[in-house]
C-alpha atoms as a PDB file:
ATOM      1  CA  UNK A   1     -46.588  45.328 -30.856  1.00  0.00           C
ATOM      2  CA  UNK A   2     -46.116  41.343 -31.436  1.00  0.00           C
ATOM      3  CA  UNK A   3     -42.759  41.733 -32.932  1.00  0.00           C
ATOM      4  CA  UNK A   4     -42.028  43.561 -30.099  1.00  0.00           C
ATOM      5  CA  UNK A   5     -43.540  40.763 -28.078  1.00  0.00           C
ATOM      6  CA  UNK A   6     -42.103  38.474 -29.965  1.00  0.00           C
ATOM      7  CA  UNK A   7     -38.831  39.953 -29.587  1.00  0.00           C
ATOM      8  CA  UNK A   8     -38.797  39.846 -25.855  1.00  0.00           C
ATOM      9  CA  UNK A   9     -39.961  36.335 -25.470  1.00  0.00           C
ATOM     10  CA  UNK A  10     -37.427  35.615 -27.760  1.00  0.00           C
ATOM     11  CA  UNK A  11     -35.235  37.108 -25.898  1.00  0.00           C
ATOM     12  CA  UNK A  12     -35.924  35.748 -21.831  1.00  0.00           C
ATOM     13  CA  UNK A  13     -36.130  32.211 -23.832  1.00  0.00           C
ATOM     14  CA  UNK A  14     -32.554  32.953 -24.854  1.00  0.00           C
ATOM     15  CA  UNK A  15     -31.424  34.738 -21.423  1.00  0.00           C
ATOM     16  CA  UNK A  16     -33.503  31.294 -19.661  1.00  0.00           C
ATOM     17  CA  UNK A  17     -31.706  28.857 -21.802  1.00  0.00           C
ATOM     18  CA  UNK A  18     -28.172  30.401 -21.186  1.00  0.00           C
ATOM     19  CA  UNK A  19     -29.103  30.310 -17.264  1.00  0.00           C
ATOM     20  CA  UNK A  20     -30.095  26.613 -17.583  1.00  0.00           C
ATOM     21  CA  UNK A  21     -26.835  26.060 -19.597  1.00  0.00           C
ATOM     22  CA  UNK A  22     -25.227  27.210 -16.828  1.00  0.00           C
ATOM     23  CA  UNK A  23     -26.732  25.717 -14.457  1.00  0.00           C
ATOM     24  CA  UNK A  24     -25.967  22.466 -15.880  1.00  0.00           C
ATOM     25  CA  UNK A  25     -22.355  23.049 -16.000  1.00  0.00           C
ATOM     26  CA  UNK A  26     -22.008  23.544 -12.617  1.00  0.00           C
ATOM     27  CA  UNK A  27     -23.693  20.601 -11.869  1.00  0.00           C
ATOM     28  CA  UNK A  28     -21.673  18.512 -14.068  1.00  0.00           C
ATOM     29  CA  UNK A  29     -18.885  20.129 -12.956  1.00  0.00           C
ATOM     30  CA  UNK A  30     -19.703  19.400  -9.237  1.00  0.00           C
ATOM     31  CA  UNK A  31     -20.706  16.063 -10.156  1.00  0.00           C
ATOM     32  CA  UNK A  32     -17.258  15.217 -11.591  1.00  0.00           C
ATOM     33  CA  UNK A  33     -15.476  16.919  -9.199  1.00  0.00           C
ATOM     34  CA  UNK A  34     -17.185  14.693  -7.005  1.00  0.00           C
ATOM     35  CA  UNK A  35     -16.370  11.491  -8.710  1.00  0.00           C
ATOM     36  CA  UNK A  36     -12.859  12.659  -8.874  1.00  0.00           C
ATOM     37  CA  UNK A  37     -12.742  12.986  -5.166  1.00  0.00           C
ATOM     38  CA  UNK A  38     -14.342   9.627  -4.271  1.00  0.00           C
ATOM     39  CA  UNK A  39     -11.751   7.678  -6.614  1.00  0.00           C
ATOM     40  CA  UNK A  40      -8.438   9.557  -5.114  1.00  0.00           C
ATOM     41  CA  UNK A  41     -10.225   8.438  -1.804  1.00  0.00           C
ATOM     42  CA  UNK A  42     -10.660   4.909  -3.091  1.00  0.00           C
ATOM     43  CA  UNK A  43      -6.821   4.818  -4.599  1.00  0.00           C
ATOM     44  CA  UNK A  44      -5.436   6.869  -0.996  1.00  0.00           C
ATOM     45  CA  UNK A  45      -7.167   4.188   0.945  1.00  0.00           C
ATOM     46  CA  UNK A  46      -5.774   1.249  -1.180  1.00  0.00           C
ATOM     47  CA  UNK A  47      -2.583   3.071  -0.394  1.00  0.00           C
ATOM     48  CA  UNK A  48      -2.734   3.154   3.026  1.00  0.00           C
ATOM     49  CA  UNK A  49      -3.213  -0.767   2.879  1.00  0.00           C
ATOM     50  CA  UNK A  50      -0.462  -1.598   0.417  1.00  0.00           C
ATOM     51  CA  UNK A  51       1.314   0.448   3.022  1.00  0.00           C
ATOM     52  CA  UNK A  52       0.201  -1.546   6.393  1.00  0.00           C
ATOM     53  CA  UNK A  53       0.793  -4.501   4.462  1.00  0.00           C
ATOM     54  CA  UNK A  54       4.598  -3.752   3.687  1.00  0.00           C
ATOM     55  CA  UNK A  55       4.967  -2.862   7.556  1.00  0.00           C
ATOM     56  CA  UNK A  56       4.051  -6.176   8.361  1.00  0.00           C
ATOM     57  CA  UNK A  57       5.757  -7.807   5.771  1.00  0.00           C
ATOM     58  CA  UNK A  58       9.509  -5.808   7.430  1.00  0.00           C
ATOM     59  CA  UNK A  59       8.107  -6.834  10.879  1.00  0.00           C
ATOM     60  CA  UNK A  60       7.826 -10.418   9.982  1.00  0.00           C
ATOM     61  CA  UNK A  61      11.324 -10.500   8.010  1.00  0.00           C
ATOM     62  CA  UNK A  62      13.078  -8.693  10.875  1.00  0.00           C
ATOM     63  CA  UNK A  63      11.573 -11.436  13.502  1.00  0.00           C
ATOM     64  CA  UNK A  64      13.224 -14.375  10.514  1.00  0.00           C
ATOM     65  CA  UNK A  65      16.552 -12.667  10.646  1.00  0.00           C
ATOM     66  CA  UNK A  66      16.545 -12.627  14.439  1.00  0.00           C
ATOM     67  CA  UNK A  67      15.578 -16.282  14.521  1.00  0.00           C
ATOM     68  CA  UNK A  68      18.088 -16.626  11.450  1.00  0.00           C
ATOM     69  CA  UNK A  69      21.189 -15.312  13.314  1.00  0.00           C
ATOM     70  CA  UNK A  70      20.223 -16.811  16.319  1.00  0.00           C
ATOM     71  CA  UNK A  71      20.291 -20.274  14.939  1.00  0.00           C
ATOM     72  CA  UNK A  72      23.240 -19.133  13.011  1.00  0.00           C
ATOM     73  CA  UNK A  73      25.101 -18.696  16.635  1.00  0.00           C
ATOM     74  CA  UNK A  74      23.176 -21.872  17.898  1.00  0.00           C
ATOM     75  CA  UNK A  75      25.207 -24.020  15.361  1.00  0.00           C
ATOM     76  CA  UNK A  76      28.766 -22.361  15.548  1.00  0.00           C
ATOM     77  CA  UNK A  77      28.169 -23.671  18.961  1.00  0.00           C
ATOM     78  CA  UNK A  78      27.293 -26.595  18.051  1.00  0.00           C
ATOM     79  CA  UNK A  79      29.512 -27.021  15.619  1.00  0.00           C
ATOM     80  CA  UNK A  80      32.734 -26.065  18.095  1.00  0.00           C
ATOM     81  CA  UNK A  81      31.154 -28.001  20.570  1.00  0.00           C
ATOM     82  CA  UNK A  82      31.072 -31.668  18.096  1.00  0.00           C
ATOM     83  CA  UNK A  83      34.790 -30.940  17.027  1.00  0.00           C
ATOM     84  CA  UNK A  84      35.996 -30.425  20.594  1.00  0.00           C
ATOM     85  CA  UNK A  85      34.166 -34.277  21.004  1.00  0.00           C
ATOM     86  CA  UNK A  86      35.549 -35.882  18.166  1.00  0.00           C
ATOM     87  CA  UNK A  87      39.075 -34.585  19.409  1.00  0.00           C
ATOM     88  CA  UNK A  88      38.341 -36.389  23.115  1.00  0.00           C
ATOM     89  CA  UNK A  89      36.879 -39.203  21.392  1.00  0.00           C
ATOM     90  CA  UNK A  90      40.639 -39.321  18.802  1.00  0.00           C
ATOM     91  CA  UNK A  91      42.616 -39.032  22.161  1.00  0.00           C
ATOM     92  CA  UNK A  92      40.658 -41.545  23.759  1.00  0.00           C
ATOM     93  CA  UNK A  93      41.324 -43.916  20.566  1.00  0.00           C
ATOM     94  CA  UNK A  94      44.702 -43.170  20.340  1.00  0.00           C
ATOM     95  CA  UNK A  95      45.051 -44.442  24.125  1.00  0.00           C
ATOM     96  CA  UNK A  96      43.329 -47.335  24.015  1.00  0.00           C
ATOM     97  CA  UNK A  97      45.274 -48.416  20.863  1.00  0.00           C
ATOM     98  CA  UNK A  98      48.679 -48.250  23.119  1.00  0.00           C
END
């Protein structure tokens, strides 16, 4: 009778320390799982300001190039504008030298 005893406590010690085994796997398992989830959060939002950040960066570059080509224009203007003077100001030399 206490081998037979013995036996069976033998045995629900074994069956209880597979089931806490288990249990403990799934709990690690969950547990990582859950770490795993929180960092590909952490490196998605990170992302998504990298990502804002470039936006802005191409909004603020577009604005320079518009104020780039439209100074660009300013001094061909300019620029005509000074050589059609200096050819008044040539003729008007050239006049009073005569």
């Amino acid at each position: 009778m206490t081998i037979e005893l013995t036996v069976v406590i033998g045995i629900a010690c074994s069956l209880i320390g597979v089931v806490v085994g288990l249990a403990n796997t799934q709990r690690t398992r969950d547990k990582e799982l859950r770490e795993k989830a929180s960092g590909e959060a952490v490196v998605l939002t990170e992302l998504g300001y990298v990502k804002s950040g470039i936006d802005d960066i191409k909004r603020k570059q577009e604005a320079q190039d518009e104020k780039y080509l439209d100074m660009a224009e300013r001094m061909v203007k300019v620029e005509a504008s000074a050589k059609q003077a200096h050819h008044r100001i040539d003729a008007m030399d050239g006049k009073e030298e005569r």
